[in-house]
PDB file of N, CA and C in Angstrom:
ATOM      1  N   UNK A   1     -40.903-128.482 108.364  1.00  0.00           N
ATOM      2  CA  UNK A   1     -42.179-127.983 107.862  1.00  0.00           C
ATOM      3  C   UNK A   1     -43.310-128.754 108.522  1.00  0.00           C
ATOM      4  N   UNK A   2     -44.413-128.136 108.727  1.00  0.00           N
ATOM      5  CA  UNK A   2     -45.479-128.676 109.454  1.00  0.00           C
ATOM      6  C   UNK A   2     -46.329-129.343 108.772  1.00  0.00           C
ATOM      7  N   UNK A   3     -46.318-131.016 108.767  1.00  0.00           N
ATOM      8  CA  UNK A   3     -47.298-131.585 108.281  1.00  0.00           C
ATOM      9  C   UNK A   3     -48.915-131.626 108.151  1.00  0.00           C
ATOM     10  N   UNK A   4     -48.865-131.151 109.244  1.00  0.00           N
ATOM     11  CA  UNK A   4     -50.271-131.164 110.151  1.00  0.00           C
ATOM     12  C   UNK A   4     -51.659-130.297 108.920  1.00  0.00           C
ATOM     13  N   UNK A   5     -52.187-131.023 108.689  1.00  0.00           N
ATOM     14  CA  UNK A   5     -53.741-130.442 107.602  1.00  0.00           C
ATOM     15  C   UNK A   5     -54.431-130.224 108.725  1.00  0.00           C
ATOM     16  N   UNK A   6     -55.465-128.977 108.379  1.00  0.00           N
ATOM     17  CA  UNK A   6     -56.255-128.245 109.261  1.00  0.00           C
ATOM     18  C   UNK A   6     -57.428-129.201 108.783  1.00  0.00           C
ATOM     19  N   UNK A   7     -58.053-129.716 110.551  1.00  0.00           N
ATOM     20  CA  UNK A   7     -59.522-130.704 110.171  1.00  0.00           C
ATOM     21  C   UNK A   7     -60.835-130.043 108.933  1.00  0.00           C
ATOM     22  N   UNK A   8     -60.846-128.778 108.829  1.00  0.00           N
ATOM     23  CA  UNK A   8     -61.690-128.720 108.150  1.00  0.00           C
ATOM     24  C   UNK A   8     -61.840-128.479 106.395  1.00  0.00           C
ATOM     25  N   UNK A   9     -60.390-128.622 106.301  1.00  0.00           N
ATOM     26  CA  UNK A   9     -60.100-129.034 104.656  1.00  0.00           C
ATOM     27  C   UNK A   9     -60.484-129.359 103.934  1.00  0.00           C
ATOM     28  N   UNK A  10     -61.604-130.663 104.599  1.00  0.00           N
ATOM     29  CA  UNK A  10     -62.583-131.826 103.944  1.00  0.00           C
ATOM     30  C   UNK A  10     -63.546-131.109 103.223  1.00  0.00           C
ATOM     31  N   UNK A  11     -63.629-130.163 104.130  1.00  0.00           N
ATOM     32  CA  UNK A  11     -65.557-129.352 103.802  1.00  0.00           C
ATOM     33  C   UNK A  11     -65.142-127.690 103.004  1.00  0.00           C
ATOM     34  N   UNK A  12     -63.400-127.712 102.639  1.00  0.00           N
ATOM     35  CA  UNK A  12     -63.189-126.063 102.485  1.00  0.00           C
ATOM     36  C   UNK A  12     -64.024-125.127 101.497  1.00  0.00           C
ATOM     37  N   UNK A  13     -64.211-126.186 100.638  1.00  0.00           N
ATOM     38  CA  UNK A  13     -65.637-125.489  99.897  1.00  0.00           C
ATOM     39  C   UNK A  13     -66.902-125.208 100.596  1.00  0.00           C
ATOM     40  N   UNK A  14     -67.292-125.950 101.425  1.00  0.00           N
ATOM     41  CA  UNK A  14     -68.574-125.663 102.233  1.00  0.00           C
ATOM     42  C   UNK A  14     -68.348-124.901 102.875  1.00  0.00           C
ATOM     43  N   UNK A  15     -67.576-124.519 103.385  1.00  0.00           N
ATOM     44  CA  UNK A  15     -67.316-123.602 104.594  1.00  0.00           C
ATOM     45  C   UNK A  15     -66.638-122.128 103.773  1.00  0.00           C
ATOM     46  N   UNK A  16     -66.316-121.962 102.521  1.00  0.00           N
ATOM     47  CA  UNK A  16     -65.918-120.920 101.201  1.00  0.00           C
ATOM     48  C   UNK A  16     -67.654-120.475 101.262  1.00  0.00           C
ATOM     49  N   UNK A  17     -68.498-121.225 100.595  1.00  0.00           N
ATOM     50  CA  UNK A  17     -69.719-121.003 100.501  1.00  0.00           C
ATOM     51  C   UNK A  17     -70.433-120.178 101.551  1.00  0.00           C
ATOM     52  N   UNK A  18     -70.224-120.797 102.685  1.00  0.00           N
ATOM     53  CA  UNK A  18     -71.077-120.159 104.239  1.00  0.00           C
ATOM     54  C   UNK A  18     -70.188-118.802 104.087  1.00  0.00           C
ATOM     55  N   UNK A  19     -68.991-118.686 103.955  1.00  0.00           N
ATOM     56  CA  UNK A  19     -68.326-117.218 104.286  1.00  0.00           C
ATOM     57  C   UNK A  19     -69.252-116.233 103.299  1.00  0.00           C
ATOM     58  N   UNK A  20     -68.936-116.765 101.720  1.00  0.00           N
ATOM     59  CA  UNK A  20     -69.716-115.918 100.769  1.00  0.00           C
ATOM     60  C   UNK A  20     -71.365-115.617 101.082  1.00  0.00           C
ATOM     61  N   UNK A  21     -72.139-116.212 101.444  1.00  0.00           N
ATOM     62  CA  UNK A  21     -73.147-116.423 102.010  1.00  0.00           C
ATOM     63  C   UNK A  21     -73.003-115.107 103.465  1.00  0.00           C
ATOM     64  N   UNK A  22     -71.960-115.173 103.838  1.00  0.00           N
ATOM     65  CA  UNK A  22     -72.013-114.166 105.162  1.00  0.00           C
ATOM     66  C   UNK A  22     -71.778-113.090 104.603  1.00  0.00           C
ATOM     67  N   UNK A  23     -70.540-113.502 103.698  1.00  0.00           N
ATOM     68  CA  UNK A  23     -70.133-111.392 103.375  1.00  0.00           C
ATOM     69  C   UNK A  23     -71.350-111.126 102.073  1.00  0.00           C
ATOM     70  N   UNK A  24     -72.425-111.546 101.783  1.00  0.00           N
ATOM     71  CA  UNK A  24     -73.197-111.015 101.202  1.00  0.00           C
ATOM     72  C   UNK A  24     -74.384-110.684 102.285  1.00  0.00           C
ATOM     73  N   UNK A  25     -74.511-111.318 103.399  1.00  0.00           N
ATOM     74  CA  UNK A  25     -75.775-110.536 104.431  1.00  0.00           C
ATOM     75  C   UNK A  25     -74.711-109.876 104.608  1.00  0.00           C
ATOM     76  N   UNK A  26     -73.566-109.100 105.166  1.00  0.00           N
ATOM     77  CA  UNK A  26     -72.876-107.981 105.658  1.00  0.00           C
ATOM     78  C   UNK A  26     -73.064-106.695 104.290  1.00  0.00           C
ATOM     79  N   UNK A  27     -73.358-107.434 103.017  1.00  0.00           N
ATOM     80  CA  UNK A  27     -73.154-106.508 102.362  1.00  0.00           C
ATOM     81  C   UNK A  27     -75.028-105.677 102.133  1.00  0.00           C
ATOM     82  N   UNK A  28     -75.953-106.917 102.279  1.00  0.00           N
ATOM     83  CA  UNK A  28     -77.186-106.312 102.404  1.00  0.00           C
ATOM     84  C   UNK A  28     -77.338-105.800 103.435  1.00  0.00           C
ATOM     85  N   UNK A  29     -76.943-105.633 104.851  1.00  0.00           N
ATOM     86  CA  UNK A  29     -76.829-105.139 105.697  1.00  0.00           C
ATOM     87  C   UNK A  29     -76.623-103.056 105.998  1.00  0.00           C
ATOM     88  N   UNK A  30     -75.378-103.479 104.932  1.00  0.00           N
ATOM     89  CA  UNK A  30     -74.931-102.092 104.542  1.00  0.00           C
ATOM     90  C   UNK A  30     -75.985-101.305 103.800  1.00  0.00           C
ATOM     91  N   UNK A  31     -76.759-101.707 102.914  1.00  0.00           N
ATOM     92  CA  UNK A  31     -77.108-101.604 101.860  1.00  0.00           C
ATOM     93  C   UNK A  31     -78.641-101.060 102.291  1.00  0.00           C
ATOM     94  N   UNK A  32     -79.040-101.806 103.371  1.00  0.00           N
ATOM     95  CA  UNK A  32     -79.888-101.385 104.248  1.00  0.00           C
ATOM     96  C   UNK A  32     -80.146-100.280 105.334  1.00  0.00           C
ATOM     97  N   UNK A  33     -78.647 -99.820 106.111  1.00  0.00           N
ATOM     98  CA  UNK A  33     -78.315 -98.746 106.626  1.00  0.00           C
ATOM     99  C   UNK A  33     -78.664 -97.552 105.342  1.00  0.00           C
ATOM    100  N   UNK A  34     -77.619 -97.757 104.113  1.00  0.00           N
ATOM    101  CA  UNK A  34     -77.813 -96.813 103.347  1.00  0.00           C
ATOM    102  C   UNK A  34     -78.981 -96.937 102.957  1.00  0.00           C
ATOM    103  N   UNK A  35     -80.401 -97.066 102.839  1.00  0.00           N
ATOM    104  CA  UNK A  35     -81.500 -96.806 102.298  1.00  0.00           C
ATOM    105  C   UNK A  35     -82.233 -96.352 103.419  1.00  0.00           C
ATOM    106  N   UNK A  36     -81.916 -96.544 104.774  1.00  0.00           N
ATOM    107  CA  UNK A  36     -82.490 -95.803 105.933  1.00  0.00           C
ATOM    108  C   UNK A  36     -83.875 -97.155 106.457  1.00  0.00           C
ATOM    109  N   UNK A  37     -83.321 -98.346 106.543  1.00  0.00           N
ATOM    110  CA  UNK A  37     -84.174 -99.468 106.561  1.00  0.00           C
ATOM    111  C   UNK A  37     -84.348 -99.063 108.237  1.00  0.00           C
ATOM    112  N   UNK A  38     -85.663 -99.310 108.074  1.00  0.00           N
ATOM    113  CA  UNK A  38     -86.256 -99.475 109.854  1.00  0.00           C
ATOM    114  C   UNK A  38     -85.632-100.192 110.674  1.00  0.00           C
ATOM    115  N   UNK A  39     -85.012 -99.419 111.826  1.00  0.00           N
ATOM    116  CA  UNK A  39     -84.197-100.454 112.987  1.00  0.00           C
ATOM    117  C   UNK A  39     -84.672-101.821 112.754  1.00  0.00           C
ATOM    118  N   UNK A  40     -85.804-102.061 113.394  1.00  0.00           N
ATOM    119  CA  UNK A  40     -86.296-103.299 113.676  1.00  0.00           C
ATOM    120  C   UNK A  40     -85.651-104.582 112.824  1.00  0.00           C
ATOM    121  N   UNK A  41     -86.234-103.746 110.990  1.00  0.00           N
ATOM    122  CA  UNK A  41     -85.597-104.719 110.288  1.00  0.00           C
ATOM    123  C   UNK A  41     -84.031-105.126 109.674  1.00  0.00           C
ATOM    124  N   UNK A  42     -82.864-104.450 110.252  1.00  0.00           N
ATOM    125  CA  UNK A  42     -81.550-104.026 110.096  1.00  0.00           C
ATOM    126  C   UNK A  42     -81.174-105.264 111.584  1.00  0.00           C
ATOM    127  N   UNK A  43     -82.114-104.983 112.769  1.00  0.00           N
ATOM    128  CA  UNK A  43     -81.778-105.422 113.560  1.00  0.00           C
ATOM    129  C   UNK A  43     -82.025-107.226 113.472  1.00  0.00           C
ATOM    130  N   UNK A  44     -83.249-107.625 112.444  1.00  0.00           N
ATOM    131  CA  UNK A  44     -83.702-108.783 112.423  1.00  0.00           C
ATOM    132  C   UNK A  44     -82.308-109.376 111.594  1.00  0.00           C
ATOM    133  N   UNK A  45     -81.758-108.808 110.185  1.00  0.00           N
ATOM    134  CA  UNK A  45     -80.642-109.361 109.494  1.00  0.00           C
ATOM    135  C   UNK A  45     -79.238-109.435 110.281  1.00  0.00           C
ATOM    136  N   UNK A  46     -79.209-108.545 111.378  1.00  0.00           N
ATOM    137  CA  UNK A  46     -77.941-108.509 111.941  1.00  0.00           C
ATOM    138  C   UNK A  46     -77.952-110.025 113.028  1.00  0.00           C
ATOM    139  N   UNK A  47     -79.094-110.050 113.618  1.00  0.00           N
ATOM    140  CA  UNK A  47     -79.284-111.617 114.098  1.00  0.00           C
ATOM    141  C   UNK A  47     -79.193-112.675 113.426  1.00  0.00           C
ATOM    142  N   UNK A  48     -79.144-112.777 112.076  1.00  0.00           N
ATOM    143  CA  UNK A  48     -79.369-113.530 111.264  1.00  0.00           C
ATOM    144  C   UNK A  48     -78.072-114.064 110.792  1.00  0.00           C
ATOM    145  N   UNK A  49     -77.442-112.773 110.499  1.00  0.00           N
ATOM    146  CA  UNK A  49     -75.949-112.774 110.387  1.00  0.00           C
ATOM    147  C   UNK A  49     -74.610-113.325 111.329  1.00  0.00           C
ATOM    148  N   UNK A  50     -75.567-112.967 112.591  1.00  0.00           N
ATOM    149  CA  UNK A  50     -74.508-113.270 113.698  1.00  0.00           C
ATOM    150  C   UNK A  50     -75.402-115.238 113.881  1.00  0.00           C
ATOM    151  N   UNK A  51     -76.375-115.708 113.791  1.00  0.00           N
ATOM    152  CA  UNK A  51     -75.904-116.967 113.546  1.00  0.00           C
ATOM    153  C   UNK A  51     -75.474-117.717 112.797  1.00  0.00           C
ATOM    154  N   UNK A  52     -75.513-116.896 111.821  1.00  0.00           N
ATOM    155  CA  UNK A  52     -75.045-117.895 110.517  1.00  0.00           C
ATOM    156  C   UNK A  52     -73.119-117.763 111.052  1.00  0.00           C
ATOM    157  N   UNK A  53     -72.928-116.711 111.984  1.00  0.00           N
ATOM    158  CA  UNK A  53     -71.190-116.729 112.246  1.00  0.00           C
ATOM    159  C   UNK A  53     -71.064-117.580 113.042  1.00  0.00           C
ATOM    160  N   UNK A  54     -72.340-117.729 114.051  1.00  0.00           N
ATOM    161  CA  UNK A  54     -71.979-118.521 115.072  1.00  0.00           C
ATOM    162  C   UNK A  54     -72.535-120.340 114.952  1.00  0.00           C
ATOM    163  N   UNK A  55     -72.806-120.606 113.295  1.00  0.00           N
ATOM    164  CA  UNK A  55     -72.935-121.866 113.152  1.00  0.00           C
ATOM    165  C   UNK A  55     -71.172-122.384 112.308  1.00  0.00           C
ATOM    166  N   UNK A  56     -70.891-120.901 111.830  1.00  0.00           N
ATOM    167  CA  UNK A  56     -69.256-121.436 110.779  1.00  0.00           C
ATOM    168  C   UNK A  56     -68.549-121.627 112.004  1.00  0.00           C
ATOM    169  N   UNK A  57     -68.503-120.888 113.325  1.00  0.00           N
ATOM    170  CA  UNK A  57     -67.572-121.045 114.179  1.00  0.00           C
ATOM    171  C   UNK A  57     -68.094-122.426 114.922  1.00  0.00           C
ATOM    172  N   UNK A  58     -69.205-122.794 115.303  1.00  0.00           N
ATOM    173  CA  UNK A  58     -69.283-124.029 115.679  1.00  0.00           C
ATOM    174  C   UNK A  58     -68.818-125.521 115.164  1.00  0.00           C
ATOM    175  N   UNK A  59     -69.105-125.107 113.357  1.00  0.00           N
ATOM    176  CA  UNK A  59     -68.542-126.298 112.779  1.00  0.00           C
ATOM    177  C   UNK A  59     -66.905-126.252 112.853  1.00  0.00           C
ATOM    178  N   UNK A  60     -66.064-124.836 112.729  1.00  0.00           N
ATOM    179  CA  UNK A  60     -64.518-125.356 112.902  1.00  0.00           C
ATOM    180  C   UNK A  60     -64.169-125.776 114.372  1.00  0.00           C
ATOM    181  N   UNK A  61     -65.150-125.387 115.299  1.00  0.00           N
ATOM    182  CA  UNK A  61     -64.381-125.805 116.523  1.00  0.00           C
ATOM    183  C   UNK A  61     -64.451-127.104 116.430  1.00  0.00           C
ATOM    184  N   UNK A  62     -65.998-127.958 116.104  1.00  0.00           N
ATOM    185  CA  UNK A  62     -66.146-129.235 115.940  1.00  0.00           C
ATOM    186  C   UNK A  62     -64.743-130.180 115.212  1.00  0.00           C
ATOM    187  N   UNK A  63     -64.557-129.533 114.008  1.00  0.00           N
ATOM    188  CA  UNK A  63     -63.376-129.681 113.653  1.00  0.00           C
ATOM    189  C   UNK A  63     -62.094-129.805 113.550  1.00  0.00           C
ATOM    190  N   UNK A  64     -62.214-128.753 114.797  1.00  0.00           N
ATOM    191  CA  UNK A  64     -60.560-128.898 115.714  1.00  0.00           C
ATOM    192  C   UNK A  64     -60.398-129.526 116.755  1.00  0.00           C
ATOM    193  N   UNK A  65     -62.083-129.850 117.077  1.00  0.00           N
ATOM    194  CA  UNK A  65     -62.018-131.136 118.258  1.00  0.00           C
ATOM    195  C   UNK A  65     -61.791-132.408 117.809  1.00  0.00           C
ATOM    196  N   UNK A  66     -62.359-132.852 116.768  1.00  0.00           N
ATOM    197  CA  UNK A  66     -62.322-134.027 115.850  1.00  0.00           C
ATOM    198  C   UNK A  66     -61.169-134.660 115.288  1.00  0.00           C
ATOM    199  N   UNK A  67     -60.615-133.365 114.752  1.00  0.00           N
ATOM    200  CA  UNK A  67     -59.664-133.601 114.102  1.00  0.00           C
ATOM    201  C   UNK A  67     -57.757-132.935 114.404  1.00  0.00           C
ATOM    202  N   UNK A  68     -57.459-132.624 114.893  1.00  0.00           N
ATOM    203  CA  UNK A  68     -56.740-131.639 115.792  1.00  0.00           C
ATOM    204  C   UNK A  68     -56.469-132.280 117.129  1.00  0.00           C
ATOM    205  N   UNK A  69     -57.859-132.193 117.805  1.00  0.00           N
ATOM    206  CA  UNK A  69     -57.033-132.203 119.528  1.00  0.00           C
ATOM    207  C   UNK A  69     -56.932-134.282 119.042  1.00  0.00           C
ATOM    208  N   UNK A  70     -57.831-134.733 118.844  1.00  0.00           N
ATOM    209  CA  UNK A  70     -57.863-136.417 118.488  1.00  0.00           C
ATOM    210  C   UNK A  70     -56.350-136.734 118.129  1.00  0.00           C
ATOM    211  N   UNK A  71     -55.743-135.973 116.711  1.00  0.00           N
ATOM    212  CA  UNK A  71     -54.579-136.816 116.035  1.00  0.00           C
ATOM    213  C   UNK A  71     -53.587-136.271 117.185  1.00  0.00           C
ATOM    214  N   UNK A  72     -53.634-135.389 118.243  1.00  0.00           N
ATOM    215  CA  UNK A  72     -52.573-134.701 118.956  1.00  0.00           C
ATOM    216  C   UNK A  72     -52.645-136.247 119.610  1.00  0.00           C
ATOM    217  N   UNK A  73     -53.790-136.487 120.877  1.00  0.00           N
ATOM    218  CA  UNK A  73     -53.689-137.367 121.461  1.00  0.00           C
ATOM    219  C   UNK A  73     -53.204-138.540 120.919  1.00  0.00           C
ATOM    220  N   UNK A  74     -53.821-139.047 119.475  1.00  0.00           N
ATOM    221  CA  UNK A  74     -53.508-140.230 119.386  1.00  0.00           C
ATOM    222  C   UNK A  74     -51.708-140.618 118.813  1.00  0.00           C
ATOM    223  N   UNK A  75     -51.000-138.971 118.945  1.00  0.00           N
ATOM    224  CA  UNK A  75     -49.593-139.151 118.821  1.00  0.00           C
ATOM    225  C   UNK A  75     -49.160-139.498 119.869  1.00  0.00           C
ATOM    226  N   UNK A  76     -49.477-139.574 121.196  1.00  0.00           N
ATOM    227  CA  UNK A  76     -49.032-140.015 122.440  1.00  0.00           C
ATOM    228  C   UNK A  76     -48.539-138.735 122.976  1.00  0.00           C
ATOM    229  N   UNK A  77     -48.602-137.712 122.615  1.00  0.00           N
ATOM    230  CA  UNK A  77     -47.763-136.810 123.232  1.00  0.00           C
ATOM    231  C   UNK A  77     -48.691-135.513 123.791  1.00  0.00           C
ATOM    232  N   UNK A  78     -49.012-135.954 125.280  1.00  0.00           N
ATOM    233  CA  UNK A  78     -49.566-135.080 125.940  1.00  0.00           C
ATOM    234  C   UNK A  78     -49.971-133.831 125.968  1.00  0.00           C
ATOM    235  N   UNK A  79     -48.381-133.657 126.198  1.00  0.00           N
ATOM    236  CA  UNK A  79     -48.427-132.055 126.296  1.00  0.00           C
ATOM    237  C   UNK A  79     -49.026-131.664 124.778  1.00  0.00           C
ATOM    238  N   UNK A  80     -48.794-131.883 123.708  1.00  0.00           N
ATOM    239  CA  UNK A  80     -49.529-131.158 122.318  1.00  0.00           C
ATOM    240  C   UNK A  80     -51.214-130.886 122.678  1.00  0.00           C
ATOM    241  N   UNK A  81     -51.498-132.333 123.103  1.00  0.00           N
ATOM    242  CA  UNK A  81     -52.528-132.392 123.013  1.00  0.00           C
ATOM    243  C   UNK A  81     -53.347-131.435 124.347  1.00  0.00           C
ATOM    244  N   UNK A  82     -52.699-131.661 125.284  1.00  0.00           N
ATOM    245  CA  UNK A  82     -53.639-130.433 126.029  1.00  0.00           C
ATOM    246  C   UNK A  82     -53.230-129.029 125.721  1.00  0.00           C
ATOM    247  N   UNK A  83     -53.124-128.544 124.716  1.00  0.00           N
ATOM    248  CA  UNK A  83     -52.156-127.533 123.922  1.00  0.00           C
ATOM    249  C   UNK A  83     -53.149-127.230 123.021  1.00  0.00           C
ATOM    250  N   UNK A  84     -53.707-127.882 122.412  1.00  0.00           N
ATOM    251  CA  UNK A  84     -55.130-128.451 121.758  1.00  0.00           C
ATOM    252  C   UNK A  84     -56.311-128.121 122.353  1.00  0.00           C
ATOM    253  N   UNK A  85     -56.713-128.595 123.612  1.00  0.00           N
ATOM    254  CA  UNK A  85     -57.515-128.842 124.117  1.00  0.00           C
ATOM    255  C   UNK A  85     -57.746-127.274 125.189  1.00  0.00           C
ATOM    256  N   UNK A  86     -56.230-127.032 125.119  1.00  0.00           N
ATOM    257  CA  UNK A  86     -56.511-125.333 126.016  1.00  0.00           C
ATOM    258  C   UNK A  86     -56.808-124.649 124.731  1.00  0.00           C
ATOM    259  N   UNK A  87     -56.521-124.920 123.634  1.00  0.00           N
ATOM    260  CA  UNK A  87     -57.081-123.773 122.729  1.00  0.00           C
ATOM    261  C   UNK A  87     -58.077-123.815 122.406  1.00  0.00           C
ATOM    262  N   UNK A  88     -59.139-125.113 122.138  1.00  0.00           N
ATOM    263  CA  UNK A  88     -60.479-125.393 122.147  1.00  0.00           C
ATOM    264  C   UNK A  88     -61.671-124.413 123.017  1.00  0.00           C
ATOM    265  N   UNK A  89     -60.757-124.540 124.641  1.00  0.00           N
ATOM    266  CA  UNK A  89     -61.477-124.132 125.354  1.00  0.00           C
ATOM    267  C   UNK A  89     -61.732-122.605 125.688  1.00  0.00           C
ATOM    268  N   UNK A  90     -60.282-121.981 125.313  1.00  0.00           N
ATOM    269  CA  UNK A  90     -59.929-120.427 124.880  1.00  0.00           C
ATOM    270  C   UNK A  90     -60.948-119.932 123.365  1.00  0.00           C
ATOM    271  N   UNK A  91     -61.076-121.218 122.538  1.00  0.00           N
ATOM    272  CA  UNK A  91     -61.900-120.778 121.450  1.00  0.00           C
ATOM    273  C   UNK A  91     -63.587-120.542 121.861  1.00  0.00           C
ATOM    274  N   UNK A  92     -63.918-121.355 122.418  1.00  0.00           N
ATOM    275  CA  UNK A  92     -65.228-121.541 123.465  1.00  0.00           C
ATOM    276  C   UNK A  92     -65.498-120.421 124.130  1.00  0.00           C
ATOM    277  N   UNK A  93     -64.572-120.049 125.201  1.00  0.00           N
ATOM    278  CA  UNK A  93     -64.584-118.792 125.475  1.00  0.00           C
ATOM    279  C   UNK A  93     -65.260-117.326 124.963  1.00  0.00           C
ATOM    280  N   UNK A  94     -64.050-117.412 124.309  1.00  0.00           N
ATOM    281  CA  UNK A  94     -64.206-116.467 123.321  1.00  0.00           C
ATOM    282  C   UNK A  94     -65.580-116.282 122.369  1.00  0.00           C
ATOM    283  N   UNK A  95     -66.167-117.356 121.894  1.00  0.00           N
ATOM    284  CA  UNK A  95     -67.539-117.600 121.410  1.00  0.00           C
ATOM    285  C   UNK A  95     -68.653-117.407 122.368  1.00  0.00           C
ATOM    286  N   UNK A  96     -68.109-117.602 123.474  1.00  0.00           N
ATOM    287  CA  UNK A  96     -69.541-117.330 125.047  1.00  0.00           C
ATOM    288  C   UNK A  96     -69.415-115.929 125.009  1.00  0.00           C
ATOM    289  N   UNK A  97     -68.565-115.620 124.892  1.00  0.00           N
ATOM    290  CA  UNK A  97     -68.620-113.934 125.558  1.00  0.00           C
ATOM    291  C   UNK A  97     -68.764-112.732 125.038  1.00  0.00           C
ATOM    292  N   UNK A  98     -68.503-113.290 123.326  1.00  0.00           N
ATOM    293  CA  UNK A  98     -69.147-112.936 122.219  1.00  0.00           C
ATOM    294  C   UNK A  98     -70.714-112.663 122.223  1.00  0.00           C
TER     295      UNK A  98
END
């Protein structure tokens, strides 16, 4: 069985909060389509929305850098750790191109 705790455990309530906090702009969002809200302002909450995703995804990557690729390395065992460190950078990715 895998010992291993996910780095951001510490904060899982804070980071419970930011989600609820998101799926309620997704839900005013909706809520806004259905009332026929002016592009402009549909378009201002959807920016709003997409940073508040792109500050939760910044803090777990922080998290999996911190805490994750760190305890890989400091097991001595390489290969995990750049295993770690390619998924960091695949996560990065994926957030740029987003």
């Amino acid at each position: 069985m895998d010992e291993h705790q996910h780095g951001y455990l510490h904060e899982k309530d804070a980071y419970l909060k930011r989600l609820r906090r998101i799926e309620g702009q997704a839900r005013g969002l909706q809520r806004m389509v259905e009332e026929e809200t002016y592009c402009i302002d549909v378009l201002t909450q959807v920016a709003a929305m997409t940073k508040a995703l792109e500050a939760f995804s910044l803090g777990l990557l922080s998290e999996h850098l911190h805490h994750c690729v760190v305890d890989a390395a400091r097991a001595g065992d390489d290969d995990a750790a750049r295993a770690k460190v390619d998924e960091a950078v695949a996560a990065i990715t994926r957030l740029v191109k987003s």
